[in-house]
PDB file of N, CA and C in Angstrom:
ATOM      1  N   UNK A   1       1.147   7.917 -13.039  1.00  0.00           N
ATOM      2  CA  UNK A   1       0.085   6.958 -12.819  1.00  0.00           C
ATOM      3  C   UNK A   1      -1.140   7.720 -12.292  1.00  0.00           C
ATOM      4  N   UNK A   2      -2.189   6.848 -12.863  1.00  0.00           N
ATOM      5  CA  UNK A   2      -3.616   7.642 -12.410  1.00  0.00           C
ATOM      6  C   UNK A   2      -3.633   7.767 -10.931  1.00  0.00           C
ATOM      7  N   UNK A   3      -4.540   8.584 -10.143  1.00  0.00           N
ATOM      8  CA  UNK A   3      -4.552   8.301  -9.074  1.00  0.00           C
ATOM      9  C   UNK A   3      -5.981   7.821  -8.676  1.00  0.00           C
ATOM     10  N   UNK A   4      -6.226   6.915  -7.699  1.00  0.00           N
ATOM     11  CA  UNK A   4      -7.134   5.784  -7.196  1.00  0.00           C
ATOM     12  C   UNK A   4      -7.596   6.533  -6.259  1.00  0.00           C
ATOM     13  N   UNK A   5      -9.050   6.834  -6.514  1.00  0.00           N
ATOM     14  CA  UNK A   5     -10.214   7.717  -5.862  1.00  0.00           C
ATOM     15  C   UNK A   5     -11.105   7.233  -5.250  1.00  0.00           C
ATOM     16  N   UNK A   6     -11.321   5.894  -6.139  1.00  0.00           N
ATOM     17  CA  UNK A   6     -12.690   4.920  -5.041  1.00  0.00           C
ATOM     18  C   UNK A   6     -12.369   3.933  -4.600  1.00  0.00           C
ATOM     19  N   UNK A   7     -12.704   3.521  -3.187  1.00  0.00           N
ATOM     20  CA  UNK A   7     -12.572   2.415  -2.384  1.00  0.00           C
ATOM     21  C   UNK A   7     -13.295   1.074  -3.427  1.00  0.00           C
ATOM     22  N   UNK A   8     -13.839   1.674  -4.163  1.00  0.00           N
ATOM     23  CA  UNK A   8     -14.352   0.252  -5.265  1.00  0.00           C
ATOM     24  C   UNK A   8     -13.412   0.086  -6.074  1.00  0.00           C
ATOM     25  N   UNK A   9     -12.351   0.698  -6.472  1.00  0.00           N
ATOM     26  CA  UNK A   9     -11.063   0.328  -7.060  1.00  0.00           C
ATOM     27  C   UNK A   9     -11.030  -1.075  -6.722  1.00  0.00           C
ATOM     28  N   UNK A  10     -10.799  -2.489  -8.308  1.00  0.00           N
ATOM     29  CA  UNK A  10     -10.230  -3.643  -7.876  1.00  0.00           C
ATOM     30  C   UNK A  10      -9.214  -3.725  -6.902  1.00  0.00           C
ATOM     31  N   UNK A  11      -8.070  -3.233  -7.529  1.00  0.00           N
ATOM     32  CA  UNK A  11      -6.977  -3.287  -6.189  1.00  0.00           C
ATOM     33  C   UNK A  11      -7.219  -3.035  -5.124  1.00  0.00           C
ATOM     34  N   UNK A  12      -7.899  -2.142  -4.691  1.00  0.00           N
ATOM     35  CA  UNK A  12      -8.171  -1.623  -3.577  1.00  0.00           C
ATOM     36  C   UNK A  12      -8.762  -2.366  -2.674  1.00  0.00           C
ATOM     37  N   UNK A  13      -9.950  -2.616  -3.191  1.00  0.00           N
ATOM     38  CA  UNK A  13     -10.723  -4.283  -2.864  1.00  0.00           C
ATOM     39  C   UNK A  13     -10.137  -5.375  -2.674  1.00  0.00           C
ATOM     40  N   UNK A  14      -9.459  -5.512  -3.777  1.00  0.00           N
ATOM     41  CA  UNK A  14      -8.095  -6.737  -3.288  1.00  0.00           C
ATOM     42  C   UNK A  14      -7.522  -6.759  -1.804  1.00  0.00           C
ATOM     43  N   UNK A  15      -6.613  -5.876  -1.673  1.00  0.00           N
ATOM     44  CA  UNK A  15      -6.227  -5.243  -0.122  1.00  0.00           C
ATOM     45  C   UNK A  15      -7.172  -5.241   1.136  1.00  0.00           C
ATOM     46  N   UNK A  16      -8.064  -4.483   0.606  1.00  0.00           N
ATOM     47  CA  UNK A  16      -8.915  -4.433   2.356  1.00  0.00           C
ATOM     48  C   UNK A  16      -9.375  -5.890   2.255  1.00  0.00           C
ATOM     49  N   UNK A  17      -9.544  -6.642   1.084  1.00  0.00           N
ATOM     50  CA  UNK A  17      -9.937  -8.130   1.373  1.00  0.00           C
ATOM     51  C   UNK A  17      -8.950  -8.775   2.451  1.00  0.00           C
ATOM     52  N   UNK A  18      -7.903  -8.655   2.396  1.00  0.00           N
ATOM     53  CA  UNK A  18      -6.913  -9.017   3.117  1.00  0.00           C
ATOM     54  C   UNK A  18      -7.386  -9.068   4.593  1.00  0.00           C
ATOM     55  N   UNK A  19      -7.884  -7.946   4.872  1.00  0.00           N
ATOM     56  CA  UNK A  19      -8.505  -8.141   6.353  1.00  0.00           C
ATOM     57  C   UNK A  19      -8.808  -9.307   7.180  1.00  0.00           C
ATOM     58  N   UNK A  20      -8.883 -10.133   6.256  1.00  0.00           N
ATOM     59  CA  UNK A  20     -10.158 -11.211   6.292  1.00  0.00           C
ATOM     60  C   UNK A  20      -8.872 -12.718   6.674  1.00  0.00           C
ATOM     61  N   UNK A  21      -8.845 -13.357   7.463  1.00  0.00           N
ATOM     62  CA  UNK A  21      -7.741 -13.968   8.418  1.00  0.00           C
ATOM     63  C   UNK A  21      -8.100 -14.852   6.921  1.00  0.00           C
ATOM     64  N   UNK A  22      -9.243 -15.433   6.065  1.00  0.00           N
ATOM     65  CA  UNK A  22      -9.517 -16.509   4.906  1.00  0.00           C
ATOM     66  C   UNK A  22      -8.751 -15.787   3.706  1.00  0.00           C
ATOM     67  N   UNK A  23      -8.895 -14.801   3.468  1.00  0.00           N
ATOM     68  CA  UNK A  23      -8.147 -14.311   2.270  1.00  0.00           C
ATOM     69  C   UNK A  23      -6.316 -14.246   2.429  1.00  0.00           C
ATOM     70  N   UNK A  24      -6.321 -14.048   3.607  1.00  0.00           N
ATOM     71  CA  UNK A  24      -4.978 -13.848   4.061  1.00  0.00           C
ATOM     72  C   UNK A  24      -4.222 -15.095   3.825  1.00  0.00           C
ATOM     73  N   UNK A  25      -4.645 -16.191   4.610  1.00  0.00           N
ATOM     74  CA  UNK A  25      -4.286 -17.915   4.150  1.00  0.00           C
ATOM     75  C   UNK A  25      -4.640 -18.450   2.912  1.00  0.00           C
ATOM     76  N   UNK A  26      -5.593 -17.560   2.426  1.00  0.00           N
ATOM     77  CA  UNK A  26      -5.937 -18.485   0.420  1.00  0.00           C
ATOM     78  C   UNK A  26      -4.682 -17.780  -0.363  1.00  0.00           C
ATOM     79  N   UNK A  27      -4.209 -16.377  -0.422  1.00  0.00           N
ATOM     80  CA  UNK A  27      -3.676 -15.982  -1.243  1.00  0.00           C
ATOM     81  C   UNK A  27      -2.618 -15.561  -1.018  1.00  0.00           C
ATOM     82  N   UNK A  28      -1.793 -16.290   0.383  1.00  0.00           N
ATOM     83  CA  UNK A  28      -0.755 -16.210   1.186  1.00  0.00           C
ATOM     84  C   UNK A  28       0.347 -14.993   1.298  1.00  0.00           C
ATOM     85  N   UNK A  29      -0.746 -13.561   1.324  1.00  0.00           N
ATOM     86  CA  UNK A  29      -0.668 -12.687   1.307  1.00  0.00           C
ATOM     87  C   UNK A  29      -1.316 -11.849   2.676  1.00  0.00           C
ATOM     88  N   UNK A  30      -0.887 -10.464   2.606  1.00  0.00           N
ATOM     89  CA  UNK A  30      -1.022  -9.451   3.671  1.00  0.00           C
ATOM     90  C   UNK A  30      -0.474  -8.161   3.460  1.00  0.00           C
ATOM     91  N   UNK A  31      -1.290  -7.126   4.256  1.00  0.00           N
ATOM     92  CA  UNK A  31      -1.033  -6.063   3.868  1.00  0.00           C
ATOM     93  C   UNK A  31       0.014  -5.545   5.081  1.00  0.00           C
ATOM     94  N   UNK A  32       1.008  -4.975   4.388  1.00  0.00           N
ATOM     95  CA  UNK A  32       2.128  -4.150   5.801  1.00  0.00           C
ATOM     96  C   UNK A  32       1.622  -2.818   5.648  1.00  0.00           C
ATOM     97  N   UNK A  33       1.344  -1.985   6.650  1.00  0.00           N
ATOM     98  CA  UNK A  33       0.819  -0.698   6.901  1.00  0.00           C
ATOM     99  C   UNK A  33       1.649   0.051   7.634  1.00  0.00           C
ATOM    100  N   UNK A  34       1.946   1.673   7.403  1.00  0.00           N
ATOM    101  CA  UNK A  34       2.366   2.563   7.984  1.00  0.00           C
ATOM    102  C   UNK A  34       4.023   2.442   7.156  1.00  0.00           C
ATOM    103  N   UNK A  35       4.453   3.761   6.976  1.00  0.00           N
ATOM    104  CA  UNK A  35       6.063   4.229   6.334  1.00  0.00           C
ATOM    105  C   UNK A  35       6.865   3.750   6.555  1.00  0.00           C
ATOM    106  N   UNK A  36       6.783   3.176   7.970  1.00  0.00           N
ATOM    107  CA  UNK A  36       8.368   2.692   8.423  1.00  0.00           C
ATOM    108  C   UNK A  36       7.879   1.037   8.604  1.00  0.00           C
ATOM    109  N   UNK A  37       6.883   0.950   8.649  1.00  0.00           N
ATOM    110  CA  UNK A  37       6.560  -0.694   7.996  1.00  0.00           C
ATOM    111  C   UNK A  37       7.146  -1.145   6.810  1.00  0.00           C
ATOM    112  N   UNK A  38       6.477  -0.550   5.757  1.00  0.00           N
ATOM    113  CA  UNK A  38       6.795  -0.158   4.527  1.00  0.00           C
ATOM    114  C   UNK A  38       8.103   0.002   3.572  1.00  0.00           C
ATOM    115  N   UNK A  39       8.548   0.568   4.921  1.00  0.00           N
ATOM    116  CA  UNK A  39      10.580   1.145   4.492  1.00  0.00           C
ATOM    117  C   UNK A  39      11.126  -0.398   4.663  1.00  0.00           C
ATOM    118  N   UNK A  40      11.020  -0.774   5.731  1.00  0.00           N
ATOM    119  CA  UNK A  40      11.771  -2.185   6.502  1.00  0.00           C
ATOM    120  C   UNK A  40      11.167  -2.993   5.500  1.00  0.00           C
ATOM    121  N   UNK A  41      10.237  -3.323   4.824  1.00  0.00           N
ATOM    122  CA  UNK A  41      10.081  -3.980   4.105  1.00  0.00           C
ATOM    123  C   UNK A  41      10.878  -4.155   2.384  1.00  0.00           C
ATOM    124  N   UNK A  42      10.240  -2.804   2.283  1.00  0.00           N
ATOM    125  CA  UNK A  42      11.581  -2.233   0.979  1.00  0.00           C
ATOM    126  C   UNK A  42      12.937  -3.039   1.504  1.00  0.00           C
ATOM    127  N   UNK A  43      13.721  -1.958   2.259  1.00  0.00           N
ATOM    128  CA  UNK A  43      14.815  -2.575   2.868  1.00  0.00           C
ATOM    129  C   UNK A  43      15.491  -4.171   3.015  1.00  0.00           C
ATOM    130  N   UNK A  44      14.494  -4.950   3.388  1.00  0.00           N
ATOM    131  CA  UNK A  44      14.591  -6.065   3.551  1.00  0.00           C
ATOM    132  C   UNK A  44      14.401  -6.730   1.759  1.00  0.00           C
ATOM    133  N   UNK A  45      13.842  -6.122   0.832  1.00  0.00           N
ATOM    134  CA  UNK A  45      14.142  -6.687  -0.488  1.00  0.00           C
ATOM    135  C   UNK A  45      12.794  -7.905  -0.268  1.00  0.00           C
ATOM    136  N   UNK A  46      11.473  -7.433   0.598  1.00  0.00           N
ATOM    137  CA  UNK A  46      10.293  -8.445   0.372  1.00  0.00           C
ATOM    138  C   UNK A  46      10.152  -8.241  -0.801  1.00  0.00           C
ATOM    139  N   UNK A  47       9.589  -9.226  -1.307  1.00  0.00           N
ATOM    140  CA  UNK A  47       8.144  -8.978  -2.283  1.00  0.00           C
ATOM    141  C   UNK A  47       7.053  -8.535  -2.001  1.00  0.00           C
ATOM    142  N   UNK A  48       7.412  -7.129  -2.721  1.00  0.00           N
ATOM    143  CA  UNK A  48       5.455  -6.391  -2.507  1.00  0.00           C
ATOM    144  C   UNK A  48       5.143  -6.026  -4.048  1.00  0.00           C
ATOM    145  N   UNK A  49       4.029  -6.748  -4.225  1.00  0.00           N
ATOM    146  CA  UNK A  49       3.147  -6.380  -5.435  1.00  0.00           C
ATOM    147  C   UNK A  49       2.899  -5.067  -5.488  1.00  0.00           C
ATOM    148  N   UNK A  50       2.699  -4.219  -4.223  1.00  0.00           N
ATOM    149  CA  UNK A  50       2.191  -2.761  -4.693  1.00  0.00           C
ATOM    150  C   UNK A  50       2.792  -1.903  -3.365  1.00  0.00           C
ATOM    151  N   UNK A  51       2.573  -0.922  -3.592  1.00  0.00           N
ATOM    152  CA  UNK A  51       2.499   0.197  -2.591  1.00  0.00           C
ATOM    153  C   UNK A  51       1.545   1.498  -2.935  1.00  0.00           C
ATOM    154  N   UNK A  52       0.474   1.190  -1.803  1.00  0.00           N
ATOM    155  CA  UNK A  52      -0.155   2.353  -2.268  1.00  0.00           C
ATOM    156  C   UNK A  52       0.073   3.717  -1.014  1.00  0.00           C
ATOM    157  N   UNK A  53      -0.349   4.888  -2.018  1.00  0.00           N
ATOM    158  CA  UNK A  53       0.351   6.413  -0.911  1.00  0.00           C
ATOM    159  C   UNK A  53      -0.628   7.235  -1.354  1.00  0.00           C
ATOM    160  N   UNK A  54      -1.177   7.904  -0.319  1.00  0.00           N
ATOM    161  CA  UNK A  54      -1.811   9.578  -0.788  1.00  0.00           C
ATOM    162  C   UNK A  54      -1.053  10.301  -0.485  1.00  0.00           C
ATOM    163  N   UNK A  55      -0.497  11.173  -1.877  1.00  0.00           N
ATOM    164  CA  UNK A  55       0.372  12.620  -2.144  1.00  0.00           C
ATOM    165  C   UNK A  55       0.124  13.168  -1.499  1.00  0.00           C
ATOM    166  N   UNK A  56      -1.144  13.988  -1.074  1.00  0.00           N
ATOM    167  CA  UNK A  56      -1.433  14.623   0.321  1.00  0.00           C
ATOM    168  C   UNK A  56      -1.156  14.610   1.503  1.00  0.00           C
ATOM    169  N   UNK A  57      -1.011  13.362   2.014  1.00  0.00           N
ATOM    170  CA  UNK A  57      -0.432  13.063   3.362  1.00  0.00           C
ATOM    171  C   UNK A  57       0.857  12.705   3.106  1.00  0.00           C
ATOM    172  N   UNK A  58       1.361  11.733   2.725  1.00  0.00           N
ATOM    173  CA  UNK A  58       2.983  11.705   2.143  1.00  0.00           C
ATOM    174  C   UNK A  58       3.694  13.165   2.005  1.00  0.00           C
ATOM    175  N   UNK A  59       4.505  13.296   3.068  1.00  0.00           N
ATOM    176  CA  UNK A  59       5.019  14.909   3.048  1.00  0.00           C
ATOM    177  C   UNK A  59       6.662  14.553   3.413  1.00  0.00           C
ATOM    178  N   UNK A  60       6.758  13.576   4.371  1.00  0.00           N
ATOM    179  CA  UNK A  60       8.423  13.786   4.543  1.00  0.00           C
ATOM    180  C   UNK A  60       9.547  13.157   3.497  1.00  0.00           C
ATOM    181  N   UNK A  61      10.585  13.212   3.682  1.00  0.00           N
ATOM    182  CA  UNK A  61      11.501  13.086   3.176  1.00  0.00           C
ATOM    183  C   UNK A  61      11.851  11.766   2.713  1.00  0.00           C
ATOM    184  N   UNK A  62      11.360  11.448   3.970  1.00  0.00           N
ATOM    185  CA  UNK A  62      11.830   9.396   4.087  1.00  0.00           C
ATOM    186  C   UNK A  62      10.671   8.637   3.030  1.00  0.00           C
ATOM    187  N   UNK A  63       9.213   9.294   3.102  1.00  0.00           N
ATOM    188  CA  UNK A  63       8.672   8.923   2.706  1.00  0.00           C
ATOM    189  C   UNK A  63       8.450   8.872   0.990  1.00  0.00           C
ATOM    190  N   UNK A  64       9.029  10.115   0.709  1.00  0.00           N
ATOM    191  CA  UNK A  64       8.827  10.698  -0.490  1.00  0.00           C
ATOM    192  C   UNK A  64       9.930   9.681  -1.643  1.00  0.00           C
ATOM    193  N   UNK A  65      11.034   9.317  -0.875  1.00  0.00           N
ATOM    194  CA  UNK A  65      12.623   8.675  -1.331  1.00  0.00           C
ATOM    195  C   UNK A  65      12.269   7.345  -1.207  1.00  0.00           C
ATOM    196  N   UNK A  66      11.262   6.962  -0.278  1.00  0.00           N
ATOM    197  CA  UNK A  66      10.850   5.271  -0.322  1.00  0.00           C
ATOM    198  C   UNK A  66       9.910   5.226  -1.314  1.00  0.00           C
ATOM    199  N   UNK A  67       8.980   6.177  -1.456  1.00  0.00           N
ATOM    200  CA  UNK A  67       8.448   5.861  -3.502  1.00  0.00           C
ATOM    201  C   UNK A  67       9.229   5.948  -4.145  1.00  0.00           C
ATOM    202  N   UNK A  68       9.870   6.953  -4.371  1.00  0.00           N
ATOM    203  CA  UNK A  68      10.486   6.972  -5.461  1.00  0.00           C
ATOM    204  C   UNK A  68      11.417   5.553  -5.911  1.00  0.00           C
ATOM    205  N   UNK A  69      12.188   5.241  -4.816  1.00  0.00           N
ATOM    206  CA  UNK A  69      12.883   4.144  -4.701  1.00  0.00           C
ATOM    207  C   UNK A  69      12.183   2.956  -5.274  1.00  0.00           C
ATOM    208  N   UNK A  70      11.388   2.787  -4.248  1.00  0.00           N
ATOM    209  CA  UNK A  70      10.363   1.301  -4.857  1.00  0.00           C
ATOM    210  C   UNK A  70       9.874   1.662  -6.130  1.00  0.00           C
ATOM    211  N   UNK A  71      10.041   2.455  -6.690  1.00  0.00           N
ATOM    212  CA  UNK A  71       8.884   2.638  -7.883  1.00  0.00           C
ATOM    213  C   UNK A  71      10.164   2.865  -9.240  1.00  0.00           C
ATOM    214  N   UNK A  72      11.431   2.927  -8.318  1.00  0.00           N
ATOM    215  CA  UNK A  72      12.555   2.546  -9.634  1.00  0.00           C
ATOM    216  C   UNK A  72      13.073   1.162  -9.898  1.00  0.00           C
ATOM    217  N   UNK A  73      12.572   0.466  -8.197  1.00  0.00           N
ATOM    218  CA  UNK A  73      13.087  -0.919  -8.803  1.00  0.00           C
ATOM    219  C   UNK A  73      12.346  -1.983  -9.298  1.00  0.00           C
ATOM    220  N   UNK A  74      10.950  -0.957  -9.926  1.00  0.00           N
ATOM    221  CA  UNK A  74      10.116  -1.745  -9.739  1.00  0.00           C
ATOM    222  C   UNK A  74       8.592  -2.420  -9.223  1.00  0.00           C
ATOM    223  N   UNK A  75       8.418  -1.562  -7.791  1.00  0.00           N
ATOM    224  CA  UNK A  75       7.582  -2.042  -7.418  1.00  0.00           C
ATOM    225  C   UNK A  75       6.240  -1.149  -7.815  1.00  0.00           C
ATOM    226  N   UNK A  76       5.576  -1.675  -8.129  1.00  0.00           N
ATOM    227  CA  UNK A  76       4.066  -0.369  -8.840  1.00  0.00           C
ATOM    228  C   UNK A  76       3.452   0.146  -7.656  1.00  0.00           C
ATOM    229  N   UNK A  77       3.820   1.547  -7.545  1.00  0.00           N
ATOM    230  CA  UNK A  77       3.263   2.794  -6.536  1.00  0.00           C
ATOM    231  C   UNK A  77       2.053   3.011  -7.365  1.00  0.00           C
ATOM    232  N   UNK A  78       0.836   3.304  -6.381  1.00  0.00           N
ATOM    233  CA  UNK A  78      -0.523   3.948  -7.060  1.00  0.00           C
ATOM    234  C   UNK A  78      -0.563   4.763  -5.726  1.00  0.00           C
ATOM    235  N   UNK A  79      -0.544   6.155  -6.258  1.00  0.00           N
ATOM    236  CA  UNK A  79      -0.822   7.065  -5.517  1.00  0.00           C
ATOM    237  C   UNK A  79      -3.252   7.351  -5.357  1.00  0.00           C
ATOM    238  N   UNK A  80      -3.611   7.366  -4.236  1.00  0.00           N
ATOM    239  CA  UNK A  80      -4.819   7.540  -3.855  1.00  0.00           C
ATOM    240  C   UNK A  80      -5.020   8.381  -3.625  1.00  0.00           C
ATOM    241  N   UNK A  81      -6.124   8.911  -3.427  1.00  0.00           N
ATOM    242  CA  UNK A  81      -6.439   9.792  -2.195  1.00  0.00           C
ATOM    243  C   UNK A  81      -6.888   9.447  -0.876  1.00  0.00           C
ATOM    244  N   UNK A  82      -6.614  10.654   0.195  1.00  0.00           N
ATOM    245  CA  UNK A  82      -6.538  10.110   1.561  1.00  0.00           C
ATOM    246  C   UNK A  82      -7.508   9.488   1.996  1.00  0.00           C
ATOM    247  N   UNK A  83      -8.630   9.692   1.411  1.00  0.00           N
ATOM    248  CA  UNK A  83     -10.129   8.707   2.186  1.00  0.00           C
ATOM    249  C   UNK A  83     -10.029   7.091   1.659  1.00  0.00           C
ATOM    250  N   UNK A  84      -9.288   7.112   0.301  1.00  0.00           N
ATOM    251  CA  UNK A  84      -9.398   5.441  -0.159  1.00  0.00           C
ATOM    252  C   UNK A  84      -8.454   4.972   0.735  1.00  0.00           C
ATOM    253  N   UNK A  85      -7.021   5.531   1.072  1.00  0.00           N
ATOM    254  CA  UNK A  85      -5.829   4.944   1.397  1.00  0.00           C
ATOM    255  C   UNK A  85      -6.019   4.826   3.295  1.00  0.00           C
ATOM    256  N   UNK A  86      -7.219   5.019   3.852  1.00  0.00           N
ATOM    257  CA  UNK A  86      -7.700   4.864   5.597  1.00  0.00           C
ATOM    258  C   UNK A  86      -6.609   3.868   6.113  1.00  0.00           C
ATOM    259  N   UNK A  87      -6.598   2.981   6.880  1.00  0.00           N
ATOM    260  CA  UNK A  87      -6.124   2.272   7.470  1.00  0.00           C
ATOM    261  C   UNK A  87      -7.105   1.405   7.013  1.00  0.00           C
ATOM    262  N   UNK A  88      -6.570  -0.036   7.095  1.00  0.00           N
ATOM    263  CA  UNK A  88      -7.660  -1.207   6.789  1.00  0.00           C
ATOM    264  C   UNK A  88      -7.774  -2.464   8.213  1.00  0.00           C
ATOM    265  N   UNK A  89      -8.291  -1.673   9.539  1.00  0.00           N
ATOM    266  CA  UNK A  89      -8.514  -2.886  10.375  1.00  0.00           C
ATOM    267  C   UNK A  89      -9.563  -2.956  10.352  1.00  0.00           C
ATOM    268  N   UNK A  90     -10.034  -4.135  10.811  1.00  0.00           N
ATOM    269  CA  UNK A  90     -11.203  -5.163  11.160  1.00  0.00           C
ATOM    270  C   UNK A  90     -12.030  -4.077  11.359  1.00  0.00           C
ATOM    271  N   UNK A  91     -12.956  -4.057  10.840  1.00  0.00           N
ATOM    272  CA  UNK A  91     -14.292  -3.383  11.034  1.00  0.00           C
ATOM    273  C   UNK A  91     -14.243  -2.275   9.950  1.00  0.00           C
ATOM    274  N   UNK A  92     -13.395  -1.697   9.798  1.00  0.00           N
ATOM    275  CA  UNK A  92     -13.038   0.087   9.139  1.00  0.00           C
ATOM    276  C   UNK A  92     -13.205   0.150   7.411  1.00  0.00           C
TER     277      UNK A  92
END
């Protein structure tokens, strides 16, 4: 898969929209942040439309086996780079 370079990426936009407490209640959606967020979620068998990762920072083991994983059963990984993939709180 390509990898997602600009924060103007639709998807991308999609997501940090999320920020937004109105987007969050219209499209009864939210973003889970950080690996072991992420894992427990896998784990738990949520529904996640996506997972996004920058290859660059993605280095351990756990992390590397939770793409791969989600991305065999299914769930669409888009790998970024590290400036699109920031953290998305209020203000940032």
């Amino acid at each position: 898969m390509e990898q997602i370079t600009s924060r103007s990426n639709t998807r991308i936009k999609s997501a940090r929209a999320l920020r937004q407490r109105k987007q969050r209640d219209e499209t009864g959606k939210f973003v889970v942040e950080g690996i072991h967020h992420v894992g427990a979620a896998v784990e738990a068998d949520a529904h996640l439309e996506a997972i996004y990762y920058a290859p660059e920072v993605l280095q351990s083991k756990f992390g590397l086996e939770l793409v791969e994983e989600a991305s065999g059963s299914g769930i669409p990984c888009f790998p970024t780079t590290a400036a699109v993939n920031q953290p998305t709180y209020p203000g940032g």
